[in-house]
Protein backbone atom coordinates (compact mmCIF):
# COMPACT_ATOMS: atom_id res chain seq x y z
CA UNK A 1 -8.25 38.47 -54.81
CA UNK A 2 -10.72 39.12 -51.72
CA UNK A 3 -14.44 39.31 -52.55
CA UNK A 4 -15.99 40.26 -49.17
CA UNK A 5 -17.87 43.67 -49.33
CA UNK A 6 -19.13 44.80 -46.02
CA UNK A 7 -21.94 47.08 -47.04
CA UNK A 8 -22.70 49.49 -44.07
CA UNK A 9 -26.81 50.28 -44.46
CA UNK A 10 -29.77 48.51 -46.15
CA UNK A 11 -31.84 51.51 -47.59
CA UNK A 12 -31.85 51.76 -51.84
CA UNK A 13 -28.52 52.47 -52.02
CA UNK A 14 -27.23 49.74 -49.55
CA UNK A 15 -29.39 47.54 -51.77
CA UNK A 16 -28.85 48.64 -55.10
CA UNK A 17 -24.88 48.42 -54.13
CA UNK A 18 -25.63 44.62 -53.16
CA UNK A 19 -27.74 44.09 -56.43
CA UNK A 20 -24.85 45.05 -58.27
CA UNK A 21 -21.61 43.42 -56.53
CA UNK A 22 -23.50 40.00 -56.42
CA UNK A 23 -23.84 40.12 -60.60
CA UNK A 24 -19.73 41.22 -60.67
CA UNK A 25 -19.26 38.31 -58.76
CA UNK A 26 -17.99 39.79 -55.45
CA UNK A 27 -19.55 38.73 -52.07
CA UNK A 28 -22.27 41.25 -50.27
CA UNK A 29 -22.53 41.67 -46.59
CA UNK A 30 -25.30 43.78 -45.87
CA UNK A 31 -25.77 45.29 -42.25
CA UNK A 32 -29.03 47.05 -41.67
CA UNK A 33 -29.91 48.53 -38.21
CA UNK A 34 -33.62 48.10 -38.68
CA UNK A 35 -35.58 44.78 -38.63
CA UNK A 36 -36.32 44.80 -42.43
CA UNK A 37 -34.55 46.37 -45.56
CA UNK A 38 -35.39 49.60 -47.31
CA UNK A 39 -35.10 52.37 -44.94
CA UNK A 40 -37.32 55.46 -44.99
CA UNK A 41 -38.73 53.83 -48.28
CA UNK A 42 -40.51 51.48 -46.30
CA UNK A 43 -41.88 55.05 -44.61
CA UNK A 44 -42.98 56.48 -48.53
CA UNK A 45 -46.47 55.68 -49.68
CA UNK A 46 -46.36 57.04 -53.24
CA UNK A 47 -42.99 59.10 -54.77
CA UNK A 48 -41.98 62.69 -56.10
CA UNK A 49 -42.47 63.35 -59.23
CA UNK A 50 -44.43 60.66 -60.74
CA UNK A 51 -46.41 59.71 -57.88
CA UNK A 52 -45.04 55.82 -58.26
CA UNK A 53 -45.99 53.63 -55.18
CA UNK A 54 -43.08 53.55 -53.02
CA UNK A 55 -44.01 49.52 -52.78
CA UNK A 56 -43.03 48.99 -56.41
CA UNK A 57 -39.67 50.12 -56.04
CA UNK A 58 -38.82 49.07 -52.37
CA UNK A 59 -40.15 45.39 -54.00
CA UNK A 60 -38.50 45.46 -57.09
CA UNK A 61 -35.11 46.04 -54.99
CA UNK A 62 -36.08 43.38 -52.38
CA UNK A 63 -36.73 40.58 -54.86
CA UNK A 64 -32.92 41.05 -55.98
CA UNK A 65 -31.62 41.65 -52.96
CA UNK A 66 -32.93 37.59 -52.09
CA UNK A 67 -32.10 36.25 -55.65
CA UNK A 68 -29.01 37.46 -54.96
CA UNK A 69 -26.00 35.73 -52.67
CA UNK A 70 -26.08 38.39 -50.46
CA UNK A 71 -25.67 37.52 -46.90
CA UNK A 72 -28.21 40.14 -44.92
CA UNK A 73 -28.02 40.92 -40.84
CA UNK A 74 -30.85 42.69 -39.88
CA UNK A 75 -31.60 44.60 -36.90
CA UNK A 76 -27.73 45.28 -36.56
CA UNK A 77 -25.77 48.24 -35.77
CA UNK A 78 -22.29 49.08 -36.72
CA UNK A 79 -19.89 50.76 -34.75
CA UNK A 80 -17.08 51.16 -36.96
CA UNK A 81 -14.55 50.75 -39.44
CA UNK A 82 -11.05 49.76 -39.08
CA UNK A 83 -8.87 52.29 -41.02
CA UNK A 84 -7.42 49.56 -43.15
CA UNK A 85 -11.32 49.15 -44.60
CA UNK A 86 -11.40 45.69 -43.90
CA UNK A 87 -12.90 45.15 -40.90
CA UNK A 88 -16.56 46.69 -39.08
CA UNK A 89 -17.17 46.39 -35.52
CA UNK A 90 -20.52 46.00 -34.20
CA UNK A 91 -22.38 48.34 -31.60
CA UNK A 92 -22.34 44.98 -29.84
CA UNK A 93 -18.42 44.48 -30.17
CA UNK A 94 -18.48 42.12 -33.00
CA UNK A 95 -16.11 42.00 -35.68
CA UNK A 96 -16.77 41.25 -39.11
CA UNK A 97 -13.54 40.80 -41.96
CA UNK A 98 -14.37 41.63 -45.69
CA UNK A 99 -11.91 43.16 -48.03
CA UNK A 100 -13.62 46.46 -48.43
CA UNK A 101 -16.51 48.68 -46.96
CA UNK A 102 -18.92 50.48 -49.20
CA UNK A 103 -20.88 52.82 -46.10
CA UNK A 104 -24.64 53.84 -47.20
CA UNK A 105 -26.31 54.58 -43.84
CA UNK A 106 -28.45 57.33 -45.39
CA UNK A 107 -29.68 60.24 -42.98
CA UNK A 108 -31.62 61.40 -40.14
CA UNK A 109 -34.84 63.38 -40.07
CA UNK A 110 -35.09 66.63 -38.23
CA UNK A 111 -36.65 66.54 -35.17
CA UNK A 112 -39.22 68.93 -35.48
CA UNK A 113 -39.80 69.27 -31.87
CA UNK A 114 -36.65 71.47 -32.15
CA UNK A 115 -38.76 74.17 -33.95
CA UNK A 116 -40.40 75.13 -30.79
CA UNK A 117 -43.01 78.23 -32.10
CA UNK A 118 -44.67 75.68 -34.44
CA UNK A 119 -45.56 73.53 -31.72
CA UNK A 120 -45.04 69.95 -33.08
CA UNK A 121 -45.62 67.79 -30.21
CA UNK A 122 -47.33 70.49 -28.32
CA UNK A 123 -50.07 71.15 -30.50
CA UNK A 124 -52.25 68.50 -31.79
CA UNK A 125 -52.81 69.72 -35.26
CA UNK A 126 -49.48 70.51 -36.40
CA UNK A 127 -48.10 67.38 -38.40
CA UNK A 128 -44.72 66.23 -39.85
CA UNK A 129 -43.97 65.29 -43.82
CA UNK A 130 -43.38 62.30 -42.61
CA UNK A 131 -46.64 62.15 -40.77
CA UNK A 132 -48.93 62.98 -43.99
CA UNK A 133 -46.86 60.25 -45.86
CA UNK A 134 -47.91 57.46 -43.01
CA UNK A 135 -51.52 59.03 -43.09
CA UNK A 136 -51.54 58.45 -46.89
CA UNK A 137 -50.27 54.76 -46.35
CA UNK A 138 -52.93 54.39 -43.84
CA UNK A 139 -55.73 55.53 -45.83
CA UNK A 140 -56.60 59.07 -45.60
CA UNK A 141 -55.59 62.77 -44.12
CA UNK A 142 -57.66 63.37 -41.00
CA UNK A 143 -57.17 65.86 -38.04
CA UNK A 144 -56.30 64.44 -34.85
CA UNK A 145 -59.85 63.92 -33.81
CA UNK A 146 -60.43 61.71 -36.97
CA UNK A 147 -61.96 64.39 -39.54
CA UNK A 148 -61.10 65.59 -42.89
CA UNK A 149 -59.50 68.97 -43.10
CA UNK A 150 -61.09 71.79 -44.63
CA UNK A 151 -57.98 73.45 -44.86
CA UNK A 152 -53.92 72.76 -44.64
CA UNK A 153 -51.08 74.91 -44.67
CA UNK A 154 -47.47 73.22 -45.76
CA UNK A 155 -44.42 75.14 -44.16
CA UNK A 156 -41.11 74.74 -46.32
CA UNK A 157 -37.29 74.22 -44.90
CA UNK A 158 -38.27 73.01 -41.31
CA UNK A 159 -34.81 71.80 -40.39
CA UNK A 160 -33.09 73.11 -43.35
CA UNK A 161 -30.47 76.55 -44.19
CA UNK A 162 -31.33 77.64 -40.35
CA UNK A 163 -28.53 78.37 -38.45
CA UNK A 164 -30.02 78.86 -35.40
CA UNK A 165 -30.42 74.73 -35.33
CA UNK A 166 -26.96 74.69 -36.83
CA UNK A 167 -28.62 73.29 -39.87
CA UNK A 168 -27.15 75.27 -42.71
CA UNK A 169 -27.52 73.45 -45.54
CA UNK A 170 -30.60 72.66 -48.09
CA UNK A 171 -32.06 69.45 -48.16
CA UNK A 172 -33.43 69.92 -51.84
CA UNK A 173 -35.94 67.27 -51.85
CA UNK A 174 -38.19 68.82 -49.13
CA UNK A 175 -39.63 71.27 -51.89
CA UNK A 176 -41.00 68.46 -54.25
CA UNK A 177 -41.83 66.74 -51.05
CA UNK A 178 -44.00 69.67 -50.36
CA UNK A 179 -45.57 70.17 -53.43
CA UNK A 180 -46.50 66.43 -53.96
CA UNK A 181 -47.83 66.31 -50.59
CA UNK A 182 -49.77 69.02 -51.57
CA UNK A 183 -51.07 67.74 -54.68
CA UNK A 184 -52.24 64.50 -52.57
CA UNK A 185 -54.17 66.83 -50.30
CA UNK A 186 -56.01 68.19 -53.16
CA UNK A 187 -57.01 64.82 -55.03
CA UNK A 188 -58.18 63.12 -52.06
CA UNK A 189 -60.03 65.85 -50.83
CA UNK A 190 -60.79 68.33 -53.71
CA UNK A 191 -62.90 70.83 -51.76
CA UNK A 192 -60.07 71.27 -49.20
CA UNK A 193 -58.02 74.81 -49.56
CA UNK A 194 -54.53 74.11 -49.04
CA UNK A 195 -51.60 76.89 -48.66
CA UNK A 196 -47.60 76.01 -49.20
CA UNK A 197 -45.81 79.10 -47.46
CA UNK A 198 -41.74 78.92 -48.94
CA UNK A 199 -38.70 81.36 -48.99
CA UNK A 200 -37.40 79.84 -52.24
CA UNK A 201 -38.76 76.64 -54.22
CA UNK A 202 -35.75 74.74 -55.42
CA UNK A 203 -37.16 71.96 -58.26
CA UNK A 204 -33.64 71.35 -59.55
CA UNK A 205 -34.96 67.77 -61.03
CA UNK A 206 -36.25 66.09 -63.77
CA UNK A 207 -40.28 66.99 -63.73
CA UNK A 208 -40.24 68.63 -60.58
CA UNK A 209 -40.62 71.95 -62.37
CA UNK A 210 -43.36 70.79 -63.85
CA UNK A 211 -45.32 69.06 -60.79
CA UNK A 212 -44.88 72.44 -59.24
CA UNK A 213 -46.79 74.24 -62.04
CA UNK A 214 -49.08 71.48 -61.99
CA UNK A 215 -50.23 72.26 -58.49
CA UNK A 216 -50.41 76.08 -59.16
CA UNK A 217 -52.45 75.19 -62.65
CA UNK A 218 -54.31 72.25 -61.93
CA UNK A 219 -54.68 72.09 -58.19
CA UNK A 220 -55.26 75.27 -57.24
CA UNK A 221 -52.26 75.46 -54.42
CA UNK A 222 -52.14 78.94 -52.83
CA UNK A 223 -48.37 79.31 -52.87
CA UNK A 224 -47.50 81.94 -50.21
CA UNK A 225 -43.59 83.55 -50.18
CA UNK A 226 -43.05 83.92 -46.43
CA UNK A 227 -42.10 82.04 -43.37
CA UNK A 228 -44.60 81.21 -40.62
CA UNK A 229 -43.54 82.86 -37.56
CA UNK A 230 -45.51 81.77 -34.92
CA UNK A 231 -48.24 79.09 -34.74
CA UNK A 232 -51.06 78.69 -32.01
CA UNK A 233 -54.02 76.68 -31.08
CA UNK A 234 -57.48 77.99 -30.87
CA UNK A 235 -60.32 77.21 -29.01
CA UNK A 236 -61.69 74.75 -31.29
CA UNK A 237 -58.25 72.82 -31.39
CA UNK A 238 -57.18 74.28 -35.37
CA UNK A 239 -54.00 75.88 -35.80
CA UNK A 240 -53.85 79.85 -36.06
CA UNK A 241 -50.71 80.97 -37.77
CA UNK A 242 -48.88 84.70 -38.16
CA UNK A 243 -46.87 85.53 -41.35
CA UNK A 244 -45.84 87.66 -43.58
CA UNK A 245 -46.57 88.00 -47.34
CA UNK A 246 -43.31 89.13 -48.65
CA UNK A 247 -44.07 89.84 -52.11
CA UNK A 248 -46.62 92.28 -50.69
CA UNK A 249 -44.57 93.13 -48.02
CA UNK A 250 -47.81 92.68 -45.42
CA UNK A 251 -48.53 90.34 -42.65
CA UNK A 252 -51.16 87.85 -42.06
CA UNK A 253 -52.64 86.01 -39.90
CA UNK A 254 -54.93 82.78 -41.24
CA UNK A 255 -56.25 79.87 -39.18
CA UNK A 256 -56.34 76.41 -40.55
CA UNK A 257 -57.58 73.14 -39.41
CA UNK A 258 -53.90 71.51 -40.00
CA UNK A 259 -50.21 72.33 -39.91
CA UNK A 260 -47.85 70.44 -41.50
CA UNK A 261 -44.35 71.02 -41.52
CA UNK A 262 -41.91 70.21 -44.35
CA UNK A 263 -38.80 68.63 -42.58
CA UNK A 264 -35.49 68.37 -44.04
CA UNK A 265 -32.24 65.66 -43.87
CA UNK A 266 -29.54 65.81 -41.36
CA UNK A 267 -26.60 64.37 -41.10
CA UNK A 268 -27.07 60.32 -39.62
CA UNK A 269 -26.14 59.77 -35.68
CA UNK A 270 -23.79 57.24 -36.99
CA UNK A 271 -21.26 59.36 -38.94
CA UNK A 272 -19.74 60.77 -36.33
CA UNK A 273 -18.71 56.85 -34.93
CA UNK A 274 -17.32 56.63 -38.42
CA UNK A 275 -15.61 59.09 -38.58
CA UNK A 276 -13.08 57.60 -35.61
CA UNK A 277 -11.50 55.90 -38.98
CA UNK A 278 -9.02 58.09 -39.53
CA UNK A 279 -9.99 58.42 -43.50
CA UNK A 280 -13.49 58.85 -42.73
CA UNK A 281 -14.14 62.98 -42.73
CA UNK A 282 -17.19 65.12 -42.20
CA UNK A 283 -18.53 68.16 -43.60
CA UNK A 284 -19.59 71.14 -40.94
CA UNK A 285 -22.91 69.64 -41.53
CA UNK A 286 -21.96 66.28 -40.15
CA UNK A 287 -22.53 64.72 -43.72
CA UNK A 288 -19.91 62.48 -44.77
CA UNK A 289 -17.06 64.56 -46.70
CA UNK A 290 -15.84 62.07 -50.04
CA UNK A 291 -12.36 62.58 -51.46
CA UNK A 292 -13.78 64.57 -54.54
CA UNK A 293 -16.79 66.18 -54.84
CA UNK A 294 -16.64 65.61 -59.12
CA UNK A 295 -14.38 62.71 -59.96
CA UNK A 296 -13.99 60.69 -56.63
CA UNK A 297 -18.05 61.37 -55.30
CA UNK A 298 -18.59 57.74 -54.56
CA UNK A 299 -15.08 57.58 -52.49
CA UNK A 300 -12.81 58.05 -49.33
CA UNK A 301 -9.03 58.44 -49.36
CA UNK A 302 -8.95 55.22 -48.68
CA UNK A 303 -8.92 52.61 -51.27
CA UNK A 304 -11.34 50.57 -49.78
CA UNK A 305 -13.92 52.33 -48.42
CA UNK A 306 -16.36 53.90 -50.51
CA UNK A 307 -19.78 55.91 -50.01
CA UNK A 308 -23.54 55.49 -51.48
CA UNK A 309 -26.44 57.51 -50.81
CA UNK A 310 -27.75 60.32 -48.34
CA UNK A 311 -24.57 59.69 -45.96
CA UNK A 312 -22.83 62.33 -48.09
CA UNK A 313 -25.67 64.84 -49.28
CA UNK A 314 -29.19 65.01 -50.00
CA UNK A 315 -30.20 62.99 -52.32
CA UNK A 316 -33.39 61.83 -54.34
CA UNK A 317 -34.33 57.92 -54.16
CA UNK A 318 -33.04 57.70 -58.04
CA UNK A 319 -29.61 59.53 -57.16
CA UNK A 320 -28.89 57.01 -54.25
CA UNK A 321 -29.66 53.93 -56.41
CA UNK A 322 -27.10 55.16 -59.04
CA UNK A 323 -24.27 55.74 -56.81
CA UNK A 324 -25.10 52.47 -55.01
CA UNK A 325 -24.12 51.45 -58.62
CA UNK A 326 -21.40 53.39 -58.63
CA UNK A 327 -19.69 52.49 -55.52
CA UNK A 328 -20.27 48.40 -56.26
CA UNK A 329 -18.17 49.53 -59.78
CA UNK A 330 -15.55 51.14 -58.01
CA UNK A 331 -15.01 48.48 -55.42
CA UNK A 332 -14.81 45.79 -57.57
CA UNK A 333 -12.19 47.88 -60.20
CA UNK A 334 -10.48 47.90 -56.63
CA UNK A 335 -10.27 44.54 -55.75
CA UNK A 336 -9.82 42.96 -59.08
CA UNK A 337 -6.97 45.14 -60.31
């Protein structure tokens, strides 16, 4: 029997899938691109919906990752899989042998920039998701000449179901993202008004429902249903923005001192070098396609290559971790049958 798992990506599922095939007693080989482990994680200062430091978890996973026997390569890109599953090559022409690939190499941000008429880039007031996240890991939401906003206006599905950026699909976590950004805005600085403009709020998990009402109830979130058209600086360097109420059906036009843009997964860079392996397909999206949506999730129609994570769908940090589980199960049913 061969015991070799080549684990393609060291974010929580990448981990958690290392975690787990080091206590069945196969042997881990995790290749991360970045210097360290944990992928965006290491990017999260607290998490959707119960506002847990993003430390505890990405620490908890590290500790087992080095109890473990898991042989790590950091700062290490892949370049692909042989079509026998055995085998990755690296970006640098390397080849390493195992006797089965699990791939978890997550997703991609949107590039906002893309979004021209919000100006992100442009405009130095109009912020990112992951912005606010680094500004709450750094201590504090300021403007871009150091103060603290008087007011901020979130703008939902940046990056997500718009076909004009071929991005048709929903990211589902940028809602709760929003709202819990939101929510942060409001405790650190309680005096500050802050507007969430949506189309549709999708809180499809467990307590996101009810972080959402807590914002309304407790927080005092102005939740507007419209998309910002246009955005544009003033004089005074804050952000003036045109919309449109559509549950009044009536335009509007409000200035605020920040803009901050709710951005949404894409498909990773990587999947489409993966998908040379001949059982390694892609959804229209660019996602990775597994052989069954309900009872093969977690696989390829290949026997030895199985998936974990955001490199199939969107997923929560809780989701990835289980079918980093998952796939470890289902590799090691594999290669000790």
């Amino acid at each position: 029997m061969g015991n070799r798992v080549i684990i393609i990506g060291g974010g929580v599922a990448g981990m958690q899938a290392a975690i787990t095939l080091d206590e069945l007693g196969l042997q881990p080989i995790l290749i991360e691109k970045e210097a360290v482990l944990g992928g965006k994680l290491n990017k999260w200062d607290r998490l959707f919906p119960t506002m847990t430091p993003a430390e505890e978890v990405l620490t908890e996973l590290t500790k087992k990752v080095q109890a473990s026997n898991t042989e790590v390569h950091t700062s290490t890109a892949v370049g692909g899989i042989d079509d026998a599953g055995k085998s990755v090559t690296l970006a640098d022409g390397t080849k390493i042998d195992g006797d089965a690939v699990v791939v978890a190499s997550g997703y991609d941000i949107f590039p906002a920039e893309i979004k021209e008429e919000y100006g992100y880039g442009i405009y130095d007031n109009v912020f990112t998701t992951v912005d606010i996240e680094r500004m709450f890991k750094e201590g504090g939401i300021r403007t871009a000449d150091g103060k603290a906003p008087k007011s901020v206006a979130f703008l939902h599905c940046v990056g997500s179901r718009d076909e004009k950026v071929g991005q048709r699909h929903c990211s589902r976590v940028c809602c709760i993202t929003g709202v819990k950004q939101a929510i942060e805005v409001r405790q650190a600085l309680p005096e500050t008004e802050v507007y969430s403009f949506y189309m549709d709020m999708r809180m499809f998990g467990p307590g996101y429902e009810e972080l959402y009402k807590e914002a309304q109830q407790t927080y005092g979130i102005h939740f507007v249903r419209g998309r910002i058209s246009e955005a544009a600086p003033t004089i005074d360097n804050r952000i003036q923005i045109k919309a449109e109420d559509t549950l009044i059906g009536r335009p509007l036009k409000m200035t605020v001192d920040m803009l901050v843009l709710i951005v949404g997964m894409k498909a990773g860079a990587s999947n489409m070098a993966l998908s040379r392996n001949r059982h390694v397909d892609l959804y229209p999206s660019g996602f990775v396609k597994p052989a069954n949506q309900f009872t093969g999730n977690v696989a390829s129609d290949c026997s030895r290559i199985y998936y974990a994570g955001a490199v199939t769908a969107p997923k929560n940090i809780g989701e990835s971790i289980n079918e980093g589980i998952a796939a470890a199960y289902k590799v090691a049913g594999q290669l000790k049958a």
